[in-house]
C-alpha atoms as a PDB file:
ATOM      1  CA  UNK A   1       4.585  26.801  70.315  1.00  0.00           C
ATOM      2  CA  UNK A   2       6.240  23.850  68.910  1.00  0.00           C
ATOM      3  CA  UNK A   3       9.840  25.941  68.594  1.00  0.00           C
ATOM      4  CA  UNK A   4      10.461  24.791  65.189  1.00  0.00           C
ATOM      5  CA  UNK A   5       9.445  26.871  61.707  1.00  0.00           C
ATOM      6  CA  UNK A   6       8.728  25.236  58.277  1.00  0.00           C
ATOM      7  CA  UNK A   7      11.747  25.901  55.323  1.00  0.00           C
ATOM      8  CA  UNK A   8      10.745  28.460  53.159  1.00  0.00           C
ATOM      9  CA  UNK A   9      10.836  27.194  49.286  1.00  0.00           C
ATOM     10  CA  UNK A  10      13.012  29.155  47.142  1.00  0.00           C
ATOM     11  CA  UNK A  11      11.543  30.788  43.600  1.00  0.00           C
ATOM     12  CA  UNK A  12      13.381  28.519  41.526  1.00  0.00           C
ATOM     13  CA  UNK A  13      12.204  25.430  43.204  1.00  0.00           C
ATOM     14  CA  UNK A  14       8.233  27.040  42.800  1.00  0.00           C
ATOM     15  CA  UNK A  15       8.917  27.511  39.595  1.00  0.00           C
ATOM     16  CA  UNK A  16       9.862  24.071  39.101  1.00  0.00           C
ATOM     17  CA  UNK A  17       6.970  22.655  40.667  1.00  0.00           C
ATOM     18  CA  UNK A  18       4.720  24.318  38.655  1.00  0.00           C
ATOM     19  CA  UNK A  19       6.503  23.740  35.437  1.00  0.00           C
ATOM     20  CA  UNK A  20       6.478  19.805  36.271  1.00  0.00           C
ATOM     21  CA  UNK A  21       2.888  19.767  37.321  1.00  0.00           C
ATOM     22  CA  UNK A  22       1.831  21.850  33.688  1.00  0.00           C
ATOM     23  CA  UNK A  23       3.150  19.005  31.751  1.00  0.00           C
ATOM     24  CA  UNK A  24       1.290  16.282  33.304  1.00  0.00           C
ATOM     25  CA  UNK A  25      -1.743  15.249  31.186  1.00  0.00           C
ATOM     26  CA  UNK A  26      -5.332  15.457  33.904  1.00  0.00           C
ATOM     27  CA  UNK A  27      -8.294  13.420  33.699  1.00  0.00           C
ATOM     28  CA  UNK A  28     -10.337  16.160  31.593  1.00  0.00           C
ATOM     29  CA  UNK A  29      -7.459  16.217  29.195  1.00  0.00           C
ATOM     30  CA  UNK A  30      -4.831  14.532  27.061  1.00  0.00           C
ATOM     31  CA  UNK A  31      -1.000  15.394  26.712  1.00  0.00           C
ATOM     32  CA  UNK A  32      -0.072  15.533  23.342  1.00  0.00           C
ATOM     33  CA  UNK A  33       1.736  11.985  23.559  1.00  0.00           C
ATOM     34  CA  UNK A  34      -1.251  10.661  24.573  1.00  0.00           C
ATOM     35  CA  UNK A  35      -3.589  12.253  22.324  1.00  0.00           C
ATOM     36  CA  UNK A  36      -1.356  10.676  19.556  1.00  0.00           C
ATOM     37  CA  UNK A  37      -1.474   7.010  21.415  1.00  0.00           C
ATOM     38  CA  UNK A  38      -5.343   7.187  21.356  1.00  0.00           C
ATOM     39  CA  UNK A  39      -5.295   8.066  17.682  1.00  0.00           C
ATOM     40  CA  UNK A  40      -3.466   5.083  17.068  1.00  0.00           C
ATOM     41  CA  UNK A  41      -5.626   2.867  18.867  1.00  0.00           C
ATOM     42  CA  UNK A  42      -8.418   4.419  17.531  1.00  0.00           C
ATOM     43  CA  UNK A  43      -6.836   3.584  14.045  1.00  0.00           C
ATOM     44  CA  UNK A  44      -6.267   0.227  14.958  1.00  0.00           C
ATOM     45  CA  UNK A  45      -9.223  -0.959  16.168  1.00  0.00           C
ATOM     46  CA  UNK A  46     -11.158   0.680  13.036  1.00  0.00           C
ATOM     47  CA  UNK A  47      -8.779  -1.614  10.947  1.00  0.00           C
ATOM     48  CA  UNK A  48      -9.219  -4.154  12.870  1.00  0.00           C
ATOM     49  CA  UNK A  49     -13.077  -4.213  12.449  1.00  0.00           C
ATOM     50  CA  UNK A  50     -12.620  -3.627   9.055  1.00  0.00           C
ATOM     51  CA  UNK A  51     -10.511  -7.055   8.490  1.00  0.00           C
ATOM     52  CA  UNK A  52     -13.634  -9.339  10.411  1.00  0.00           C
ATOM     53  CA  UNK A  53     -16.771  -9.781   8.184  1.00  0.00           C
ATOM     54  CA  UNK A  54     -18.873 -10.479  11.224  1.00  0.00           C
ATOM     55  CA  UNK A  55     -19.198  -6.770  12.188  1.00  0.00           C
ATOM     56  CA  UNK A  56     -19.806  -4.040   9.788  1.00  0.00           C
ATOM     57  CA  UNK A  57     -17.255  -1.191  10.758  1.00  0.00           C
ATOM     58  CA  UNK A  58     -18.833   1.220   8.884  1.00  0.00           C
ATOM     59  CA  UNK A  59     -21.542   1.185  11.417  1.00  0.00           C
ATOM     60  CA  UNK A  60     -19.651   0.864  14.849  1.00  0.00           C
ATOM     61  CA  UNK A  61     -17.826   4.052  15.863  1.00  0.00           C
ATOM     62  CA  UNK A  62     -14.851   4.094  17.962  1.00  0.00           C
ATOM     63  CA  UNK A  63     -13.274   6.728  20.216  1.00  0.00           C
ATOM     64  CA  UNK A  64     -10.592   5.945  22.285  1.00  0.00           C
ATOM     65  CA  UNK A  65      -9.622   8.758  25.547  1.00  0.00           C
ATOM     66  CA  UNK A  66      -6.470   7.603  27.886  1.00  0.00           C
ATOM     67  CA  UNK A  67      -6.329   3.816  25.762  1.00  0.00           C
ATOM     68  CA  UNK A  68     -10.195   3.497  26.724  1.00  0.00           C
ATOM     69  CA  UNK A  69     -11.966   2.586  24.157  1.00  0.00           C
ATOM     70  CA  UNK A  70     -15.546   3.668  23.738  1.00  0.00           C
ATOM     71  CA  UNK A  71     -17.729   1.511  20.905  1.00  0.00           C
ATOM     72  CA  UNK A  72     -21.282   2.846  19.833  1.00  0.00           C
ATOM     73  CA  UNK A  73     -23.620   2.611  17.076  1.00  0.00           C
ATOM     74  CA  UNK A  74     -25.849   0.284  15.530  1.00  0.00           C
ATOM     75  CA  UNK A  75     -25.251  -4.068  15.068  1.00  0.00           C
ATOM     76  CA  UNK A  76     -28.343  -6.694  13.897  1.00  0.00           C
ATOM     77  CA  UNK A  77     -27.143  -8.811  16.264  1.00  0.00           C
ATOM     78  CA  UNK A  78     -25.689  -9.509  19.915  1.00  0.00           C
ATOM     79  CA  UNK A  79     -23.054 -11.812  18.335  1.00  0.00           C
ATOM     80  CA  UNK A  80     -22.106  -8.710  16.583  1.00  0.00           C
ATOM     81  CA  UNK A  81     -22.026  -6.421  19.330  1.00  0.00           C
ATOM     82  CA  UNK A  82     -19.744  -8.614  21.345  1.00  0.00           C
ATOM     83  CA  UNK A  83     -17.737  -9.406  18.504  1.00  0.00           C
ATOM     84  CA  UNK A  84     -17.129  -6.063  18.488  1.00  0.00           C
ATOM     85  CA  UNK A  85     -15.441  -5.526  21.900  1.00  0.00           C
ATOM     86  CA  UNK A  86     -14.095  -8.914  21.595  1.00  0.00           C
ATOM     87  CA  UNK A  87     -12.031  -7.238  18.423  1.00  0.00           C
ATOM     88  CA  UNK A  88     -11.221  -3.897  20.195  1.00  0.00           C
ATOM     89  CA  UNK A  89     -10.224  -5.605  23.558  1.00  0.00           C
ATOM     90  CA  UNK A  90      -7.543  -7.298  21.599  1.00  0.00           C
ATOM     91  CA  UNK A  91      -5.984  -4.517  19.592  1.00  0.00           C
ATOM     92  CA  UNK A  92      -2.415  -3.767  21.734  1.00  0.00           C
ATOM     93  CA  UNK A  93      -2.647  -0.076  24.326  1.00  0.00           C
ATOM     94  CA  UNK A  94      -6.227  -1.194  24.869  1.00  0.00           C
ATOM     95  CA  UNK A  95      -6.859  -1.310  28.530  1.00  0.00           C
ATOM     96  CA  UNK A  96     -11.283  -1.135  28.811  1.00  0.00           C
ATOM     97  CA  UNK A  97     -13.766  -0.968  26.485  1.00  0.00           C
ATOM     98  CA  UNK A  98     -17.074   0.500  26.703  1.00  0.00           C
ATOM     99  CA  UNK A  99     -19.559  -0.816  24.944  1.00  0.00           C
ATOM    100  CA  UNK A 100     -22.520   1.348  24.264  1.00  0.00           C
ATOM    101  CA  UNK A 101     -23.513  -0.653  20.676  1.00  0.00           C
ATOM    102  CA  UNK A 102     -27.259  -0.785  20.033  1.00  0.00           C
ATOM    103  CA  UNK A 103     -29.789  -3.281  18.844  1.00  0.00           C
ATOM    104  CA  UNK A 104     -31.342  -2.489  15.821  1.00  0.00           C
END
């Protein structure tokens, strides 16, 4: 044996621990501060497509999980679709966008 024995945690600091780690937001799921960031984002990149004539935002859905911003739908053109994640890549607490717009 080694002659030396690990501390024993004490409740309170358990408790602790597990009160801390409970608050944290995971990668399956949002904290509520974050879930409120992404609904701003989301709002501002709709608005934003709505202000550019080149992309029709009423046929380019956006939903936005831990600022990543997912685009999909349907665009006539690849112009469009790029204008499209050129526009969501600059709205601010954007930090990737996925682009999953379709050709029609």
């Amino acid at each position: 044996m080694l002659g030396f024995t690990l501390p024993i945690p004490r409740p309170a600091t358990i408790l602790l621990t597990l009160a801390l780690a409970g608050c944290a937001g995971i990668t399956l799921h949002e904290s509520s501060g974050e879930y409120l960031d992404d609904t701003v984002i989301t709002a501002r990149v709709k608005a934003s497509l709505l202000a550019h004539r080149e992309v029709s935002a009423a046929q380019v859905n956006v939903e936005t999980f831990k600022d990543r911003v997912q685009l999909s739908g349907c665009v006539k053109s690849k112009l469009q679709r790029f204008e499209a994640e050129a526009i969501a890549r600059s709205v601010r607490g954007v930090s990737e966008v996925i682009n999953d717009i379709q050709l029609r």
